[in-house]
Protein backbone atom coordinates (compact mmCIF):
# COMPACT_ATOMS: atom_id res chain seq x y z
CA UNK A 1 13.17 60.17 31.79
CA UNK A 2 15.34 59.92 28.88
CA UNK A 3 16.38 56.28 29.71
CA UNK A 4 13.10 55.31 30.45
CA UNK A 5 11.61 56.32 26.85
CA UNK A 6 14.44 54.78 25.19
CA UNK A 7 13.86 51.44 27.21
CA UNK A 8 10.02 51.77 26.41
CA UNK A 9 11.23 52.49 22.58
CA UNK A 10 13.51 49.59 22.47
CA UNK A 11 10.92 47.06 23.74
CA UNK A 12 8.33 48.11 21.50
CA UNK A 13 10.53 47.35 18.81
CA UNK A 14 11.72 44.01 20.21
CA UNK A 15 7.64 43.21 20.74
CA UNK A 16 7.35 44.02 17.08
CA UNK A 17 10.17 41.86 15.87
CA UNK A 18 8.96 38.52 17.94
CA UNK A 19 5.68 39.25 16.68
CA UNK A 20 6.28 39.98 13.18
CA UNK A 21 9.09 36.56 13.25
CA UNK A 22 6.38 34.27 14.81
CA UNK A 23 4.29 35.27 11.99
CA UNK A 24 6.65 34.62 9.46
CA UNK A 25 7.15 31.29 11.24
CA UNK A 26 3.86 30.12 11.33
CA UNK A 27 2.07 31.42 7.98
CA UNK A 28 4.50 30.21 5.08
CA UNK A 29 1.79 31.06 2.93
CA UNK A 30 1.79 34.54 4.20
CA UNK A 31 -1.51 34.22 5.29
CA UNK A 32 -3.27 34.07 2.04
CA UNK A 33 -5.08 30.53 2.59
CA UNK A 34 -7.90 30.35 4.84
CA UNK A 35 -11.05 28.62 5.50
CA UNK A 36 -12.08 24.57 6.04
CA UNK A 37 -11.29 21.43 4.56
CA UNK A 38 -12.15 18.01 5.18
CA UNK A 39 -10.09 14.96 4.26
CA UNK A 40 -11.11 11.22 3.97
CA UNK A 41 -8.60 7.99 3.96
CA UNK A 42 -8.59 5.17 5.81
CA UNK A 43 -5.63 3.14 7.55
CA UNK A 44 -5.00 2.00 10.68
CA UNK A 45 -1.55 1.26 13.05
CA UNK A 46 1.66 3.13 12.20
CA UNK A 47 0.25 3.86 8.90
CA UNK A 48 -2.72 5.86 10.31
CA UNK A 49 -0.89 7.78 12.58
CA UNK A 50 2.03 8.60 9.54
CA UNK A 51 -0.94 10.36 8.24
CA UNK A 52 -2.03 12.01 10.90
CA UNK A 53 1.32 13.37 11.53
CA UNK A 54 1.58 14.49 8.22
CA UNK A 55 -2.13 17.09 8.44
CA UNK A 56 -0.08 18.39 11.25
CA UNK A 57 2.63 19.32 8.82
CA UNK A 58 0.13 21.00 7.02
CA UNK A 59 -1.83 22.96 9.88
CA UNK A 60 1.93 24.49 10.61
CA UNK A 61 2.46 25.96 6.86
CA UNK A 62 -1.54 27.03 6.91
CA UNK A 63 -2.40 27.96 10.53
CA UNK A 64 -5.69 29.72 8.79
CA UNK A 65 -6.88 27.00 7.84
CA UNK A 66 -8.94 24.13 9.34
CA UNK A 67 -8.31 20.84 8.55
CA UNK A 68 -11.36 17.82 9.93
CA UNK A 69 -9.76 14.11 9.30
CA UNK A 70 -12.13 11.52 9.01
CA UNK A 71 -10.34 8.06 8.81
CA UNK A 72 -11.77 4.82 8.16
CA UNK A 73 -10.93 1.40 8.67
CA UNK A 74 -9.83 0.04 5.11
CA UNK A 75 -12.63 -2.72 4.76
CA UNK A 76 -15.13 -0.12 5.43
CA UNK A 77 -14.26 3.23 3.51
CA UNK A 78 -15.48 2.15 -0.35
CA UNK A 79 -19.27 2.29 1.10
CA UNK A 80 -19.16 5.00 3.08
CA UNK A 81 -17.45 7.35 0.55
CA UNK A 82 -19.60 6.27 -2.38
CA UNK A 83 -22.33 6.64 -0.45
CA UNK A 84 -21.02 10.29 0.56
CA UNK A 85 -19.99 10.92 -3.29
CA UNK A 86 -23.45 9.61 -4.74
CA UNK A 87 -25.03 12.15 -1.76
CA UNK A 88 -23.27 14.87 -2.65
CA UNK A 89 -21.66 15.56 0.42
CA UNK A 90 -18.02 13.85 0.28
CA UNK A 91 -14.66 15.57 1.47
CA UNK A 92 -12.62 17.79 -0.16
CA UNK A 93 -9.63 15.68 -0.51
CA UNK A 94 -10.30 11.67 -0.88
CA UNK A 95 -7.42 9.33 -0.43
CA UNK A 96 -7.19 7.49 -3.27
CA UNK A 97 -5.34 4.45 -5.46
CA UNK A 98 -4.55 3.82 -8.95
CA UNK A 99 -5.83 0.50 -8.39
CA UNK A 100 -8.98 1.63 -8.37
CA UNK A 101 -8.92 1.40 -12.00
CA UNK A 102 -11.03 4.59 -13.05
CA UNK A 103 -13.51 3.83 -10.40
CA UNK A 104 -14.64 7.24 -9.41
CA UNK A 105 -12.86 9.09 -11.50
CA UNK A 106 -15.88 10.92 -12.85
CA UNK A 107 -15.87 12.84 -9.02
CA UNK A 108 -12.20 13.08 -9.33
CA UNK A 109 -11.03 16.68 -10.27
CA UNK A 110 -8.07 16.92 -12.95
CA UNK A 111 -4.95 18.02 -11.89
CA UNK A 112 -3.23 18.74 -14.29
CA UNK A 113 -3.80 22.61 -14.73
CA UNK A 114 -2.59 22.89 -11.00
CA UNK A 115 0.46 20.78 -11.57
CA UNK A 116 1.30 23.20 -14.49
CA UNK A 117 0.66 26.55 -12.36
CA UNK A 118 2.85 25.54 -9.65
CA UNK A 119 5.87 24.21 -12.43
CA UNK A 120 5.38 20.80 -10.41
CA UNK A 121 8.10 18.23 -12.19
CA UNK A 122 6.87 14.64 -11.77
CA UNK A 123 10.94 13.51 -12.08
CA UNK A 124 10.83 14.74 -8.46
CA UNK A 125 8.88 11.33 -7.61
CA UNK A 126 10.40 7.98 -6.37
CA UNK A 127 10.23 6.09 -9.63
CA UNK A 128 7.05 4.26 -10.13
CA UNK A 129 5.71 6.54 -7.41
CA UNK A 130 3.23 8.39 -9.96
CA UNK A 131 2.17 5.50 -12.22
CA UNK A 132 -1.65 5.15 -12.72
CA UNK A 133 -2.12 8.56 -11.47
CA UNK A 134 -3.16 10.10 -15.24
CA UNK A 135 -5.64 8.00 -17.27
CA UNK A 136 -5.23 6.99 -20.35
CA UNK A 137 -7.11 10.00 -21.72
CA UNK A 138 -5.02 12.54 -20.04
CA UNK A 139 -6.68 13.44 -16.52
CA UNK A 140 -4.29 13.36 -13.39
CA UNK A 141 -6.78 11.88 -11.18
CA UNK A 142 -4.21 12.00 -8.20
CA UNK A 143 -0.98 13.11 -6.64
CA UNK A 144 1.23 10.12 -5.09
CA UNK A 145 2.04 9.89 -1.34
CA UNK A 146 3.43 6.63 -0.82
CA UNK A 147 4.57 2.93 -2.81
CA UNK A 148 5.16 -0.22 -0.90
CA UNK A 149 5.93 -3.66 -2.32
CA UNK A 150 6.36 -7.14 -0.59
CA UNK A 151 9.27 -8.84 0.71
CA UNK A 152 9.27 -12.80 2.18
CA UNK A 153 10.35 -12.90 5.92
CA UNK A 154 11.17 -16.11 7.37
CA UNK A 155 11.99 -17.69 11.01
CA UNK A 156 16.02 -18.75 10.71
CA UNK A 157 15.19 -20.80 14.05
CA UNK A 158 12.38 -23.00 12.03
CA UNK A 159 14.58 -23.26 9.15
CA UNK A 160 17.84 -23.89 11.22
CA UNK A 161 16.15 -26.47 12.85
CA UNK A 162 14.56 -28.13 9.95
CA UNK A 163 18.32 -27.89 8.30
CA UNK A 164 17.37 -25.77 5.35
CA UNK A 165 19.24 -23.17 3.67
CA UNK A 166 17.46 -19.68 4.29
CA UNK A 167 16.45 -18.70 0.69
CA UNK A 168 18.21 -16.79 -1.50
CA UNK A 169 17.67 -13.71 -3.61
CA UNK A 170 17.64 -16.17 -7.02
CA UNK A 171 15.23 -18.51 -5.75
CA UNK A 172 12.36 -19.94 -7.98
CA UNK A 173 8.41 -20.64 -7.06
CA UNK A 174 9.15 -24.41 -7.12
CA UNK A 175 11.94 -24.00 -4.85
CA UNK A 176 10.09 -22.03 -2.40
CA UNK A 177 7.21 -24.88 -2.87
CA UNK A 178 10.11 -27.29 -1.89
CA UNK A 179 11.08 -25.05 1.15
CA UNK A 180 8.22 -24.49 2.60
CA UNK A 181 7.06 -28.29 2.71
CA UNK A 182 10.73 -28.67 4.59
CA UNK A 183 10.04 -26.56 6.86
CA UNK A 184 6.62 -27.82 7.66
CA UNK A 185 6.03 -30.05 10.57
CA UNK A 186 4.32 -31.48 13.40
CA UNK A 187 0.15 -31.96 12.91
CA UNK A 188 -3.55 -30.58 14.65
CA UNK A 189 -2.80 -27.96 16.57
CA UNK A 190 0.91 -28.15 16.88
CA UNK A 191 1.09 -27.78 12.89
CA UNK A 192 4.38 -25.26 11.67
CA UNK A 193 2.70 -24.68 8.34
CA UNK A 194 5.67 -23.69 5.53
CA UNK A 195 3.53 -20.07 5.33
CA UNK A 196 1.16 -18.43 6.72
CA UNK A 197 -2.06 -17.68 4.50
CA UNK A 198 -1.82 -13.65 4.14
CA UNK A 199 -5.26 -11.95 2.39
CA UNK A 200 -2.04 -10.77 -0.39
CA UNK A 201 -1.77 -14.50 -1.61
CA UNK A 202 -4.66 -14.21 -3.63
CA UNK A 203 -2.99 -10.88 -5.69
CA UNK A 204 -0.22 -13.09 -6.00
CA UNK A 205 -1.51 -16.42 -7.17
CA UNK A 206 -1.70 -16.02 -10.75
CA UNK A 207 1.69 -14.95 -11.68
CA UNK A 208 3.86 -17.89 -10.10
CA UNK A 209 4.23 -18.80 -13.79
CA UNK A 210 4.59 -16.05 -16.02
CA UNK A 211 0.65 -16.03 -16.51
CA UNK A 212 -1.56 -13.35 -15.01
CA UNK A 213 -5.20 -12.60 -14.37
CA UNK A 214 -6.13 -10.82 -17.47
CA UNK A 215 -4.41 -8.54 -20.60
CA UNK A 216 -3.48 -5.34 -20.38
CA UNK A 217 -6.55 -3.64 -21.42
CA UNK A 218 -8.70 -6.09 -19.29
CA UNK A 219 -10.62 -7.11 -21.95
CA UNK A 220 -9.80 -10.74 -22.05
CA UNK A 221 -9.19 -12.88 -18.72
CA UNK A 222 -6.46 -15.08 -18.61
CA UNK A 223 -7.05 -17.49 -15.65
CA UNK A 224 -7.31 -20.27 -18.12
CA UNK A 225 -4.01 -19.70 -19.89
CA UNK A 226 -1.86 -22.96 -18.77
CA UNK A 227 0.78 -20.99 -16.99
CA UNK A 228 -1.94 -19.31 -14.44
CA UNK A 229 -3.55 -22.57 -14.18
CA UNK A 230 0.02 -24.36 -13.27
CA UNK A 231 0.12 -21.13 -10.44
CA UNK A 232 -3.30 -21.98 -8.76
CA UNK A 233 -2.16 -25.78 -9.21
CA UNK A 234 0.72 -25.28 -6.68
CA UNK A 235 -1.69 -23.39 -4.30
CA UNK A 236 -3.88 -26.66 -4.74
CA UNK A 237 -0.76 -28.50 -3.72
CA UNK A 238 0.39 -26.54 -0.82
CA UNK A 239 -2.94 -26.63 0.64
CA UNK A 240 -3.39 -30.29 0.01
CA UNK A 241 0.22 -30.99 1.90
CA UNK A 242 -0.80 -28.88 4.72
CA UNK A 243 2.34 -26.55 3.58
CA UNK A 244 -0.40 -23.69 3.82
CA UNK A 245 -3.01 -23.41 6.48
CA UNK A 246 -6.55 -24.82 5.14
CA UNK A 247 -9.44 -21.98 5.95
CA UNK A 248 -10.06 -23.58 9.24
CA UNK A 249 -6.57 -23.41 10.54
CA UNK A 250 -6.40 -19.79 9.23
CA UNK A 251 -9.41 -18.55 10.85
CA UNK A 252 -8.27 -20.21 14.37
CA UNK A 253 -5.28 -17.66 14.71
CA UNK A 254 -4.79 -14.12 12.98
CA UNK A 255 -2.34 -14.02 10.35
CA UNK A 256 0.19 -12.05 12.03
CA UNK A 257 0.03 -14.02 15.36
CA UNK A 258 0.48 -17.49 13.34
CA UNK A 259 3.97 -16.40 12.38
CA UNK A 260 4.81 -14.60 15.41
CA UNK A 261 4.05 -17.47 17.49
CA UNK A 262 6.19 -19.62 15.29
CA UNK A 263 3.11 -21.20 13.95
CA UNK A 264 4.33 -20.57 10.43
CA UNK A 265 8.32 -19.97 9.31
CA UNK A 266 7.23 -17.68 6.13
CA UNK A 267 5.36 -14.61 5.70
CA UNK A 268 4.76 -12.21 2.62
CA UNK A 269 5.95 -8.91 4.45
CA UNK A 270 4.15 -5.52 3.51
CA UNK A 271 6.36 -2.12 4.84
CA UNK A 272 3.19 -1.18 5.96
CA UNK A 273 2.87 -3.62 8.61
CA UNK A 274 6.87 -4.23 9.00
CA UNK A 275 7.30 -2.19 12.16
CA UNK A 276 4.53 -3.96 13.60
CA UNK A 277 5.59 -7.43 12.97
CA UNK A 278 9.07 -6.69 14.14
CA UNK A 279 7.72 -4.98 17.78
CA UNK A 280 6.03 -8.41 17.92
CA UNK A 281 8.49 -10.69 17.36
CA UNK A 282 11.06 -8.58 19.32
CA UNK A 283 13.53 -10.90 20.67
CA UNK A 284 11.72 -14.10 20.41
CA UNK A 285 13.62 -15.62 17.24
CA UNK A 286 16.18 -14.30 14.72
CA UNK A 287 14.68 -13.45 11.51
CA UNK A 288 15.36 -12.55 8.05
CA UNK A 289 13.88 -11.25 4.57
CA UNK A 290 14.25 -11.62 0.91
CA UNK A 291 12.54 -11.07 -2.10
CA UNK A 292 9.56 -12.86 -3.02
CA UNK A 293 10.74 -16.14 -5.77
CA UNK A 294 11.29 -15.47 -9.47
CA UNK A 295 8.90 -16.93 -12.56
CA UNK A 296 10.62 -18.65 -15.62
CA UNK A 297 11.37 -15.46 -16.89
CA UNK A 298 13.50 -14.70 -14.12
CA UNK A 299 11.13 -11.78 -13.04
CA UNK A 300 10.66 -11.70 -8.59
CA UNK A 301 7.17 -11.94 -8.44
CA UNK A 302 5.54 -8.89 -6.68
CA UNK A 303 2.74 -6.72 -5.98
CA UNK A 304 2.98 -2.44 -5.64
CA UNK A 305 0.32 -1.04 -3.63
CA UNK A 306 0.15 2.61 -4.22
CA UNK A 307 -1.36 5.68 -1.63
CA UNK A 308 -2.09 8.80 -2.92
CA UNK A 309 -4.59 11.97 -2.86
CA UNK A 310 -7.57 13.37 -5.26
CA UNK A 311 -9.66 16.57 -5.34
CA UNK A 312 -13.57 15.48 -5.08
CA UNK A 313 -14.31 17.50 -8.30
CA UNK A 314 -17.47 19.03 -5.92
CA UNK A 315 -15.54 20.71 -3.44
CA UNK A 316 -16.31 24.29 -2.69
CA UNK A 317 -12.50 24.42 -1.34
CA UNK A 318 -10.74 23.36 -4.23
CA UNK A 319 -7.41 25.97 -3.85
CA UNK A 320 -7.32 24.90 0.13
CA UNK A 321 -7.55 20.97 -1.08
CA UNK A 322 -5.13 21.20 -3.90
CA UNK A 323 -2.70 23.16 -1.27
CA UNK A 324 -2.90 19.84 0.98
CA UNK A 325 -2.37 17.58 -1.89
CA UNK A 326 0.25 19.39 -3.04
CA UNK A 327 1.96 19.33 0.71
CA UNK A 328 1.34 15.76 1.48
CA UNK A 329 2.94 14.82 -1.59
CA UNK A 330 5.25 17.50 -2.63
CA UNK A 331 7.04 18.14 1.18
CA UNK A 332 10.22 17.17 2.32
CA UNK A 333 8.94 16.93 6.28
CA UNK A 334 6.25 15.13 5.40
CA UNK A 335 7.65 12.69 2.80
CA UNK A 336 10.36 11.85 5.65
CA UNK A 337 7.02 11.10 8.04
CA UNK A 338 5.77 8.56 5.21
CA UNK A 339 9.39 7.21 5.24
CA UNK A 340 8.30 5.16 8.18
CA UNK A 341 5.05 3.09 6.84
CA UNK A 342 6.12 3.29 2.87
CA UNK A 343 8.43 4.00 -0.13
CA UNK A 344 7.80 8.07 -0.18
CA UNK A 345 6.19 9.76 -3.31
CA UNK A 346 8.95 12.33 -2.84
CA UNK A 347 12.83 11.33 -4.51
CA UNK A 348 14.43 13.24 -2.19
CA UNK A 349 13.01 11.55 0.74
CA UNK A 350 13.92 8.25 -0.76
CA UNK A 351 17.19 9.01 -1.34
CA UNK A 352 17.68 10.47 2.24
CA UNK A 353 15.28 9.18 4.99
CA UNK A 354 13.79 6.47 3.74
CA UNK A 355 17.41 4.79 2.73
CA UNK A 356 18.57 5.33 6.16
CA UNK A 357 16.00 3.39 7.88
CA UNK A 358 15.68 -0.01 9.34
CA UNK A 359 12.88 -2.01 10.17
CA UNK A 360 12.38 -1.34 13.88
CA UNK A 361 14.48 -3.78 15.94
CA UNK A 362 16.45 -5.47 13.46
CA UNK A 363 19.44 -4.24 10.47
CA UNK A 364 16.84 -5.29 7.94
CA UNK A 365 17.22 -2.32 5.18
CA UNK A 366 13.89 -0.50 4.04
CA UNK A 367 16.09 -0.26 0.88
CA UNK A 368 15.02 -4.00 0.20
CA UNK A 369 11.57 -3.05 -0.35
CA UNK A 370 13.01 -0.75 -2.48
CA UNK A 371 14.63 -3.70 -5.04
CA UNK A 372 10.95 -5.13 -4.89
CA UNK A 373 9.59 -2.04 -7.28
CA UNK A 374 11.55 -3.22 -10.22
CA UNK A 375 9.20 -6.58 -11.52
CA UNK A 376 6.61 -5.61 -9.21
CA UNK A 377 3.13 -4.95 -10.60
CA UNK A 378 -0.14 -2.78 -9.93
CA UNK A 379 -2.48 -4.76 -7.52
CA UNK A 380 -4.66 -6.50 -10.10
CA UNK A 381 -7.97 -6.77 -8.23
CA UNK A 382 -10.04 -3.71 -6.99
CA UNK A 383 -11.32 -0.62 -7.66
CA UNK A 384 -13.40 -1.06 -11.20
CA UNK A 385 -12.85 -4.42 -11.16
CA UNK A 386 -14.63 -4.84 -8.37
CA UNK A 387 -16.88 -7.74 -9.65
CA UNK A 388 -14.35 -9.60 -11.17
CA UNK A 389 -12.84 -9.45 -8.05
CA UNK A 390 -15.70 -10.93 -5.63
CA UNK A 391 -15.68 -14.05 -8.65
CA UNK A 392 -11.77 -14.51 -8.17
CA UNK A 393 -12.19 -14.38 -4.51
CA UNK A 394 -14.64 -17.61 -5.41
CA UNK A 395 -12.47 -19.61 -7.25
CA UNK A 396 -9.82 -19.07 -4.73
CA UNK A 397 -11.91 -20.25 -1.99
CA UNK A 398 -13.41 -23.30 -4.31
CA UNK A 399 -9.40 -24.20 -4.16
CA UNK A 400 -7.97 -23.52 -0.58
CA UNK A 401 -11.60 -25.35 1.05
CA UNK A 402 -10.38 -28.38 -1.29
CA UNK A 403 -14.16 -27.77 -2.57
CA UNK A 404 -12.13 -28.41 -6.21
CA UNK A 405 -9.35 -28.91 -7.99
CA UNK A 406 -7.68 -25.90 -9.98
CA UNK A 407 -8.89 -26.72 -12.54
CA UNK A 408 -12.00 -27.44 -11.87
CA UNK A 409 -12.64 -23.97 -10.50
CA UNK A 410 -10.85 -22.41 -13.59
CA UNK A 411 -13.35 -24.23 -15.86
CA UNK A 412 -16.17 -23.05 -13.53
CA UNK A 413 -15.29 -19.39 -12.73
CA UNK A 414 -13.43 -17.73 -15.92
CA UNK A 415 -16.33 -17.11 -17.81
CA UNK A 416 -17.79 -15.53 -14.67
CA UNK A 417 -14.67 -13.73 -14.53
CA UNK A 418 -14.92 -12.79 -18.56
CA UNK A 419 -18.26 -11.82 -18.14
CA UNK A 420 -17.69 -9.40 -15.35
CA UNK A 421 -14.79 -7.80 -17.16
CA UNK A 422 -17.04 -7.29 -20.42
CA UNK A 423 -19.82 -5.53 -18.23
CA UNK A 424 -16.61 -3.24 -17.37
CA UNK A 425 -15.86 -2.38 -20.55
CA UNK A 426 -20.15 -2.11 -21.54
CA UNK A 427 -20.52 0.83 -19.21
């Protein structure tokens, strides 16, 4: 009898143990958060499913507490979540960029007094990671999650076979120009066009030069400075030497598929889309990356897209949303989940994970993408901009349907462009 109680008492105490460890294991927040949140991003690919891994992190720390996702297809998300700000019914936590410019920040929730009651230090960020998160008037309008900037990939067996060098990491706008008409050949539908015409050309084009789209302050546009003009001039020429697919040709095959069908020996490479791209090119040809040319000023000409996370300034869940925000871009797990579609907000992932990592199926570093950040700047079109943007997208189109010369178009569309950036700053 004696045995038998002391068996009973000994697995009573092992049943508390295991139940009091599991609990410890799967309530690191001891079980004070609870309740509902919703979340709203968009993405799509790898990149989707990086963030859907990543809410998974988060229902593991806060098993109390229920997370909905809704995800949107990029082109489609600025409608549907002003439509569900303006109603009044948006999610808790809105993905969000600093490209958007001040956009919606009057629904955005600051920050900053949760940053400073957790002791959150920003120097734990990636540099560049957290840039455009605070507005100029002080509000943090976001936490970061992710960086990515662009590097060139291009087919060795076009260029081996055309006899030019691959390009190097000092390379200049007018020698890529000279390049990619080298590599061109062949006409109709068996055109190899010197690149492929990605939508991130047009975020490019102004700042082959040295010139730009605007100043700093977007008060004043620059598109009819000489040195933006002499950028739009060589996409002019590209297009006119069939070096870049015309809008016909680039509506015939998708972007992606015109280089991985060796329809095209360069493409501007996002890390986004850099797993993809490789899985689809797999063994079909050898090929390699580098950064995108240099301007006069000896400055690699590139674009940062930045990912991050806001707090609709409505929610009725604002301690469960700012826990999320804080995990998505605070946490080591997660950071090291991000590793695979983008820079990581998080240093120590960086450093670590993400600097281990190769594109899938080749020895191409992530790191590269890495030496992108230092001349790269903010996407210029977007968010409050918006406008200005659609005008842009005009004169672009004016110059790659040969419609008119660069020129031309500048003369037509800046003051479209001026006037949409003074009805910015008239609001």
């Amino acid at each position: 009898m004696k045995k038998l109680v002391t068996l009973l008492f000994a697995s009573l105490c092992l049943f508390l143990i295991t139940a009091c460890s599991s609990e410890s294991s799967n309530k690191e927040d001891g079980g004070k958060n609870s309740g509902e949140i919703t979340i709203m991003g968009w993405g799509g690919g790898e990149e989707l499913q990086a963030r859907k891994d990543a809410t998974k992190v988060f229902k593991k720390m806060y098993p109390d507490v229920k997370v909905k996702e809704i995800w949107l297809p990029a082109d489609s998300v600025d409608q549907k979540l002003d439509a569900a700000l303006a109603a009044g019914n948006a999610a808790d936590v809105i993905m969000m960029s600093p490209d958007w410019k001040g956009l919606r920040s009057k629904w955005l929730e600051d920050l900053t007094p949760y940053l400073e009651k957790d002791k959150i230090d920003v120097a734990d960020f990636t540099p560049g990671a957290d840039d455009g998160y605070v507005t100029p008037d002080g509000n943090r309008e976001g936490m970061p999650t992710t960086q990515s900037t662009f590097l060139m990939a291009y087919n060795k067996s076009i260029f081996d076979k055309a006899g030019v060098p691959y390009p190097t990491e000092d390379w200049t706008w007018d020698d890529f120009a000279d390049i990619a008409e080298k590599v061109s050949s062949g006409s109709g539908g068996d055109r190899t066009y010197g690149m492929v015409s990605h939508w991130v050309q047009n975020r490019f084009a102004t700042y082959y030069y040295g010139g730009g789209p605007y100043n700093s302050d977007w008060t004043k546009q620059t598109i009819d400075d000489p040195k933006t003009i002499k950028s739009l001039e060589l996409i002019e020429k590209l297009v006119s030497k069939k070096v870049l697919p015309d809008d016909a040709a680039s509506n015939s095959i998708p972007t992606d598929a015109m280089f991985v069908s060796q329809k095209a020996a360069m493409y501007p490479l996002g890390l986004f889309e850099a797993g993809d791209i490789a899985k689809k090119v797999g063994k079909n040809f050898e090929w390699g990356v580098v950064l995108p040319p240099k301007d006069p000023n000896g400055k690699s000409v590139n674009i940062k897209f930045q990912t991050g996370f806001a707090m609709n300034k409505d929610s009725k869940n604002k301690e469960l949303a700012w826990e999320y925000i804080k995990t998505i871009s605070m946490d080591k797990e997660v950071n090291d989940i991000y590793a695979k579609v983008g820079i990581p907000a998080l240093k120590e992932s960086a450093e670590t994970t993400f600097a281990e990592m190769k594109i899938p199926n080749t020895d191409i570093k992530q790191t590269d993408y890495m030496s992108g950040l230092e001349d790269a700047v903010q996407a210029p079109w977007g968010g409050a901009l918006n406008k200005a943007t659609d005008v842009f997208e005009q004169l672009m189109e004016e110059i790659t349907t040969e419609k008119s010369s660069a020129k031309e178009a500048v003369e037509k569309y800046a003051p479209k462009i001026q006037k949409a950036l003074d009805e910015v700053h008239q609001k």
